[in-house]
N, C-alpha and C. Protein backbone atom coordinates (compact mmCIF):
# COMPACT_ATOMS: atom_id res chain seq x y z
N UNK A 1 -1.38 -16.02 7.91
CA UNK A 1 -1.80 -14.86 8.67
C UNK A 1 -1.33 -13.58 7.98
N UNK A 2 -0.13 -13.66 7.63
CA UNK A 2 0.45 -12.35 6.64
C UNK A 2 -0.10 -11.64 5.51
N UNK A 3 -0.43 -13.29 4.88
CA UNK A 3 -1.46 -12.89 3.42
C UNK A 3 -2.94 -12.26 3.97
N UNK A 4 -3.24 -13.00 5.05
CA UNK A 4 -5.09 -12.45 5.04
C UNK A 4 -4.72 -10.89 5.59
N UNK A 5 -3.75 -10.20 6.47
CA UNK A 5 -3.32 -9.30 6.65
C UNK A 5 -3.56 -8.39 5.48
N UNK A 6 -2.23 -8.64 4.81
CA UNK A 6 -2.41 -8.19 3.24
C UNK A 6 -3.65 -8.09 2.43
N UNK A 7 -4.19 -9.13 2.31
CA UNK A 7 -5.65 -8.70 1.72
C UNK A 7 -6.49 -7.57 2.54
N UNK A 8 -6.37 -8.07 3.70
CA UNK A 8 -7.38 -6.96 3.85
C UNK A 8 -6.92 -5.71 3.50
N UNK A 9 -5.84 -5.18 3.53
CA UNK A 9 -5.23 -4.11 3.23
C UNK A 9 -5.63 -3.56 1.65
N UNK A 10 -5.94 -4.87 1.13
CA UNK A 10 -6.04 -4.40 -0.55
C UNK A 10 -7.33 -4.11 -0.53
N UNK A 11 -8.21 -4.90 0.14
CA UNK A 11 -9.60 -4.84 0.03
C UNK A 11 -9.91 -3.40 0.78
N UNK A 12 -9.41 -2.91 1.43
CA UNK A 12 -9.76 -1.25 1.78
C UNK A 12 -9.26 -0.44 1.33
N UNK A 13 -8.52 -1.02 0.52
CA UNK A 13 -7.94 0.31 -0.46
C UNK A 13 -9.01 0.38 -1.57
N UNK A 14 -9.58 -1.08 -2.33
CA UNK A 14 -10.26 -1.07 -3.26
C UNK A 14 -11.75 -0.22 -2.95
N UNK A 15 -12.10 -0.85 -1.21
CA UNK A 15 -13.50 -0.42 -0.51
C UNK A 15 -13.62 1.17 -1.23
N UNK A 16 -12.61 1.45 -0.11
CA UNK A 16 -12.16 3.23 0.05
C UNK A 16 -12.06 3.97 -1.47
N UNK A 17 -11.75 3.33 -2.73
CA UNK A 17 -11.97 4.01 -4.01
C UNK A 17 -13.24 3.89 -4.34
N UNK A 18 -14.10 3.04 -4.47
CA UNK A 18 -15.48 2.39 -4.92
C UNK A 18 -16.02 3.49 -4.20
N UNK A 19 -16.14 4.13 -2.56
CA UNK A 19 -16.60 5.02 -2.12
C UNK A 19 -16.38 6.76 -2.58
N UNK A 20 -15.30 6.69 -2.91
CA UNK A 20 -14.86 7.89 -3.43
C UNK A 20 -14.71 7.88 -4.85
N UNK A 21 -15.34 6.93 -5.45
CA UNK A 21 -15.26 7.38 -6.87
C UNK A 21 -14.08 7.23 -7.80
N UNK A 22 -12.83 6.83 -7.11
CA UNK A 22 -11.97 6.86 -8.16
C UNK A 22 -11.83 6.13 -9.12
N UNK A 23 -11.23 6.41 -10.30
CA UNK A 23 -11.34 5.29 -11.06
C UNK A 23 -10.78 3.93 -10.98
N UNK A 24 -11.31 2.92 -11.24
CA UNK A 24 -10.97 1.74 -11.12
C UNK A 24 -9.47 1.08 -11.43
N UNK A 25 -9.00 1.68 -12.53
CA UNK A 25 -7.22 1.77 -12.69
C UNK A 25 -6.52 1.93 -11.81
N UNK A 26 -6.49 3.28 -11.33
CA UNK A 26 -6.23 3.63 -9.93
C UNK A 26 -6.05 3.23 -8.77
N UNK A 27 -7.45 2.68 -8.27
CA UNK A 27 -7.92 1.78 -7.14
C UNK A 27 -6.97 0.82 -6.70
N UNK A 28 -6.61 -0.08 -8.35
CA UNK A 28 -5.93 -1.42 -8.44
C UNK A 28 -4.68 -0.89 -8.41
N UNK A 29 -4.01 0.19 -9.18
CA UNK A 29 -2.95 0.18 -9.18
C UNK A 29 -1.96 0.25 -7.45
N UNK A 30 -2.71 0.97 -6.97
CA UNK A 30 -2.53 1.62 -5.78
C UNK A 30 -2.39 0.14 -5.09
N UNK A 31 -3.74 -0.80 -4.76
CA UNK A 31 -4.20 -1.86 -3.86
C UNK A 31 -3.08 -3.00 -4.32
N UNK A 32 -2.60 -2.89 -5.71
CA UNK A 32 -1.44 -3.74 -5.86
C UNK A 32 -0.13 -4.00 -5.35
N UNK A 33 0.13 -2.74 -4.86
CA UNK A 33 1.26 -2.04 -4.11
C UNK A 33 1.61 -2.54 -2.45
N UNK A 34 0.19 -2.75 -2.05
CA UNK A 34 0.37 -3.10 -0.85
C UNK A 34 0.90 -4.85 -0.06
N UNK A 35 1.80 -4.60 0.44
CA UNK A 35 2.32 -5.80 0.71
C UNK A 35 2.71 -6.37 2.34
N UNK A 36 1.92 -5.50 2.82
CA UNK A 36 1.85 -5.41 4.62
C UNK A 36 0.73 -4.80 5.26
N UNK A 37 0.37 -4.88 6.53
CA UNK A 37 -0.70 -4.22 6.72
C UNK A 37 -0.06 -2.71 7.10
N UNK A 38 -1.14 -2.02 5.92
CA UNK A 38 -1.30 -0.15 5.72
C UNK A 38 -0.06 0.15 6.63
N UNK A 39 -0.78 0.48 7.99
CA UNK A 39 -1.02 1.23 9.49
C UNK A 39 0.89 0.93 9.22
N UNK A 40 1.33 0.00 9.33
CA UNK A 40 2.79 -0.19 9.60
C UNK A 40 3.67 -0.13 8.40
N UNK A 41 2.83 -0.44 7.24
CA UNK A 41 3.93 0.12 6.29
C UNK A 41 3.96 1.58 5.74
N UNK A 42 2.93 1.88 6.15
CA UNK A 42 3.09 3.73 5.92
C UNK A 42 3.87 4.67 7.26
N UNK A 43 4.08 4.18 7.87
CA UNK A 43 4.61 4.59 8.84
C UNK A 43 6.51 4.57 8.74
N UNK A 44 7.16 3.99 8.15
CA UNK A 44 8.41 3.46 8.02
C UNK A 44 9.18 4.55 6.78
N UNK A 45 10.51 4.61 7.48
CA UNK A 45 11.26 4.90 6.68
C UNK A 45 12.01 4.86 5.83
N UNK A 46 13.00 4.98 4.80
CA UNK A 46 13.42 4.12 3.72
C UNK A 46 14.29 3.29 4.22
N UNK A 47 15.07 3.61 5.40
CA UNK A 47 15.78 2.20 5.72
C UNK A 47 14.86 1.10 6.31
N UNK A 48 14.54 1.49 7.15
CA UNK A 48 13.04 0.20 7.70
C UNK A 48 12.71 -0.46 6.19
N UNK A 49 12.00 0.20 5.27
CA UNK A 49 11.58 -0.45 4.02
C UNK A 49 12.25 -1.82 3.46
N UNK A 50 13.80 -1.15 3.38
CA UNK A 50 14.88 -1.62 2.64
C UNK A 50 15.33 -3.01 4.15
N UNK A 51 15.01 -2.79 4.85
CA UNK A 51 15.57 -4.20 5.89
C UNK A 51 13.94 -5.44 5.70
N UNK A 52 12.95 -4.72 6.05
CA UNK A 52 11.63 -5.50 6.12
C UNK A 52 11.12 -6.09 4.37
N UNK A 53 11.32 -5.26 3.41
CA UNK A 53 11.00 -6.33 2.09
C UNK A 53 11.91 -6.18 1.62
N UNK A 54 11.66 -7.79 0.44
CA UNK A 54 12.21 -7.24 -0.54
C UNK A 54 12.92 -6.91 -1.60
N UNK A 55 13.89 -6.83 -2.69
CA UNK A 55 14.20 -6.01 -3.78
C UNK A 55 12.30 -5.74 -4.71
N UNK A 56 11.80 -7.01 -4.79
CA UNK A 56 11.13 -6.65 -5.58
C UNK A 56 9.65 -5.80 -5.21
N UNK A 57 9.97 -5.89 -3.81
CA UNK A 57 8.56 -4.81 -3.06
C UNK A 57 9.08 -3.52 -2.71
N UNK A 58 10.77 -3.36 -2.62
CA UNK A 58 11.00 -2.19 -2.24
C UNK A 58 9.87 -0.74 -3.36
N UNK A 59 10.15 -1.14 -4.11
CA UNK A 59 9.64 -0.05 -4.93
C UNK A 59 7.87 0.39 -5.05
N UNK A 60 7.39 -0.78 -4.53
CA UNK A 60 6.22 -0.21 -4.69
C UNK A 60 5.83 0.10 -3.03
N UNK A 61 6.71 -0.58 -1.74
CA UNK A 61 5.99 0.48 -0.85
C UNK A 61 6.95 1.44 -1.22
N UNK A 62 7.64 2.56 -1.72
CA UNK A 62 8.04 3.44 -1.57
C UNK A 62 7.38 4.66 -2.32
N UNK A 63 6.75 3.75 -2.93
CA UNK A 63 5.46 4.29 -4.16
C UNK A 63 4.34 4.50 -3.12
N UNK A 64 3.58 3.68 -2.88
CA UNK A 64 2.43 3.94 -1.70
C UNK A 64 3.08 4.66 -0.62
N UNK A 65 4.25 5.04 -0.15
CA UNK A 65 4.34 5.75 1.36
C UNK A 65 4.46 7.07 0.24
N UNK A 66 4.96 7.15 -0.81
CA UNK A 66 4.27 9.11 -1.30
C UNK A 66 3.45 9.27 -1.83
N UNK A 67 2.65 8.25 -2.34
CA UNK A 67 1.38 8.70 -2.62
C UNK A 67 0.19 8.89 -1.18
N UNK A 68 0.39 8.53 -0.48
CA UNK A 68 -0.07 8.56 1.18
C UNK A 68 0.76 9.87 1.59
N UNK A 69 2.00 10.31 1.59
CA UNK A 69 2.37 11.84 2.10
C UNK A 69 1.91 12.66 1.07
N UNK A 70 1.62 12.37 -0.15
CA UNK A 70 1.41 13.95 -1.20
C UNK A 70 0.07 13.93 -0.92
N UNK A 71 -0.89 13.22 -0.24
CA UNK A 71 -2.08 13.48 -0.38
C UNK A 71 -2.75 13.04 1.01
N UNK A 72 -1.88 13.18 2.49
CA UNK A 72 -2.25 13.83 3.43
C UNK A 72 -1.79 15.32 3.60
């Protein structure tokens, strides 16, 4: 249930570039990052982060939660 979670998460990140054009590097780099569903891991703070994954996911949601604040 976690993983199909996760996918979908990647698969609308990938959707959401294909619509907007970004480049395909991008798209992936970004959709690679994700390791929970969106809605709840963008929402969290660095301690939440640091209890819910991790050593080797800390870094990339901390990567996707500022690339999600520098560009709302």
């Amino acid at each position: 249930i976690i993983t199909y979670g996760t996918m979908a998460g990647k698969s609308a990140v990938r959707d959401t570039g294909r619509v907007l054009d970004l480049p395909l590097s991008d798209t992936d780099r970004i959709a690679k990052k994700v390791h929970a569903k969106l809605n709840k891991m963008l929402d969290l703070d660095e301690n939440e982060v640091k209890k819910k994954f991790n050593n080797d996911q800390i870094g990339d949601v901390m990567d996707l939660i500022k690339i999600y604040k520098d560009n709302t």
